[in-house]
C-alpha atoms as a PDB file:
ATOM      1  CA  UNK A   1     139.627   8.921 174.450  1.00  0.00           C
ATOM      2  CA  UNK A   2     141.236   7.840 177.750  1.00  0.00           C
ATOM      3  CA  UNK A   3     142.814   4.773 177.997  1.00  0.00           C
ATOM      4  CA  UNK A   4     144.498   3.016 180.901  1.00  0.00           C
ATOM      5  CA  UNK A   5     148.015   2.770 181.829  1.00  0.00           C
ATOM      6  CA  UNK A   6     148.397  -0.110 184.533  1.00  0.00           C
ATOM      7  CA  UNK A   7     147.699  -3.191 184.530  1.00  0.00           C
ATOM      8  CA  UNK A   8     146.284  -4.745 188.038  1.00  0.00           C
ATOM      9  CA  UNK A   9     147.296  -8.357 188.727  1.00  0.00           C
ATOM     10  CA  UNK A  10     145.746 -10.009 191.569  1.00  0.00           C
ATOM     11  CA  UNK A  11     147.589 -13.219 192.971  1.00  0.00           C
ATOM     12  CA  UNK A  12     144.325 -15.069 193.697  1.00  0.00           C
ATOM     13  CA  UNK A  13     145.776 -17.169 196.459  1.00  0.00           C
ATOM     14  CA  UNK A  14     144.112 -15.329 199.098  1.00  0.00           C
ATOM     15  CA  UNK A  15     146.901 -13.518 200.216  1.00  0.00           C
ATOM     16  CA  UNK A  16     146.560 -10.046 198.902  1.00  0.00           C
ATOM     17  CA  UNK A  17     149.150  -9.438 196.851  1.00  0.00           C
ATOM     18  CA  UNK A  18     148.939  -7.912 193.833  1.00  0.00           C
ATOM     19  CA  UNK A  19     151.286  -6.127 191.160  1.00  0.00           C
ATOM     20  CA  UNK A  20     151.068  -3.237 189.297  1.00  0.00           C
ATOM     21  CA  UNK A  21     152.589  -2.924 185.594  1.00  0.00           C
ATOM     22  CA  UNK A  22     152.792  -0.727 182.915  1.00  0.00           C
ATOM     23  CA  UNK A  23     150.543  -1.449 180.011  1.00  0.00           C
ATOM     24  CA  UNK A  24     152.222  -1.225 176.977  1.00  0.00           C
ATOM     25  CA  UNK A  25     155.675  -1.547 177.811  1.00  0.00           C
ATOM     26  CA  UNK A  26     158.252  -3.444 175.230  1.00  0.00           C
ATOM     27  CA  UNK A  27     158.384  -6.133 178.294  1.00  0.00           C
ATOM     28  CA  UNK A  28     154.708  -6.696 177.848  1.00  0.00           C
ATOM     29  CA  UNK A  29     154.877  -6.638 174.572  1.00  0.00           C
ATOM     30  CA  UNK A  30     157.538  -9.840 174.516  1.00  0.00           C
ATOM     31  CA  UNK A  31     155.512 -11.857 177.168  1.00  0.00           C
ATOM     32  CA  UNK A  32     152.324 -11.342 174.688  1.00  0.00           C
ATOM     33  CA  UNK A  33     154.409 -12.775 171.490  1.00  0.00           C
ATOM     34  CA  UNK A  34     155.586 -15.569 173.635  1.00  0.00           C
ATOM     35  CA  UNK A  35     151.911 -16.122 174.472  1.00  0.00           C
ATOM     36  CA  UNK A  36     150.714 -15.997 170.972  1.00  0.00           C
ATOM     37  CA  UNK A  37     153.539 -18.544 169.892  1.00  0.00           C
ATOM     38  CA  UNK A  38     152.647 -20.882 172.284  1.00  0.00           C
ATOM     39  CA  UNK A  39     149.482 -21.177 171.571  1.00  0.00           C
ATOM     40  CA  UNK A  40     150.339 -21.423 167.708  1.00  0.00           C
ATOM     41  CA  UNK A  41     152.459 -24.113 168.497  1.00  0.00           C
ATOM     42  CA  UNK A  42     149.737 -25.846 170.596  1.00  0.00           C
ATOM     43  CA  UNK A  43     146.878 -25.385 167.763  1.00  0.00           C
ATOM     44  CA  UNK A  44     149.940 -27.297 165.899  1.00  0.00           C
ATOM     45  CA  UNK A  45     149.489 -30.128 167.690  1.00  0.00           C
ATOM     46  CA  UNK A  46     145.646 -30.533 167.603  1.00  0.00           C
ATOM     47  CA  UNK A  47     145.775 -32.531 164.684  1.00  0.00           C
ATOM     48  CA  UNK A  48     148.282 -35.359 166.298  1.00  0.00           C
ATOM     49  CA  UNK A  49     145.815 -35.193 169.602  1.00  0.00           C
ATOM     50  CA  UNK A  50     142.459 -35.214 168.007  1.00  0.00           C
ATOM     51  CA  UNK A  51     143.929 -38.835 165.650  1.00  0.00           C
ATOM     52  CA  UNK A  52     145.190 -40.269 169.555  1.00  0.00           C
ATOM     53  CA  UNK A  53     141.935 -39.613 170.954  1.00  0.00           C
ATOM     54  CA  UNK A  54     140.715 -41.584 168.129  1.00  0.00           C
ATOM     55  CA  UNK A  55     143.073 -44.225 168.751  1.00  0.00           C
ATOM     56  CA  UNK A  56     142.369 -44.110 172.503  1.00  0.00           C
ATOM     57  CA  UNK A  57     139.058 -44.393 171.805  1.00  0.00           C
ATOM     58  CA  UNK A  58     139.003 -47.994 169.432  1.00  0.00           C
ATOM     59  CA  UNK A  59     141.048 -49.395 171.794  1.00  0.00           C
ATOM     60  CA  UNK A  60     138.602 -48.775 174.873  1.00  0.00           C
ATOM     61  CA  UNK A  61     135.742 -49.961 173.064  1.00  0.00           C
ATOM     62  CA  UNK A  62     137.633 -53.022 171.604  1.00  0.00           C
ATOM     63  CA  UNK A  63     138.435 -54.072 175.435  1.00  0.00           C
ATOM     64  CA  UNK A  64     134.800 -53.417 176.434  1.00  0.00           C
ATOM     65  CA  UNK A  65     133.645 -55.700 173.913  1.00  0.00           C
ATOM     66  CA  UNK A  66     135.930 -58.661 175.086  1.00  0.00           C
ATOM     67  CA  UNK A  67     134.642 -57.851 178.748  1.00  0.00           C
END
């Protein structure tokens, strides 16, 4: 099986820059683990979010019921 060895990263701002990096290399590696933490801290927080929506959400409906 062949597998690739660069990753292509387009900048998207119309420009046409790109950059070209190694897949697989221990810096790659790092900026995936920091990914994967930050969004296990996020999914954390879901919990504390969902309960303020909630509380967002009583509030609105009490004011729209004094209107």
């Amino acid at each position: 099986m062949k597998y690739h060895t660069q990753l292509l990263t387009l900048s998207g701002d119309g420009t046409g820059n790109y950059t070209l990096t190694r897949i697989g290399t221990a810096e790659e590696r790092m900026g995936i683990d920091r990914e994967i933490q930050t969004l296990r801290s996020k999914l954390q927080e879901v919990d504390r979010w969902e309960a303020r929506v909630q509380e967002l959400s009583k509030l609105l409906s009490v004011q729209h019921e004094s209107e």
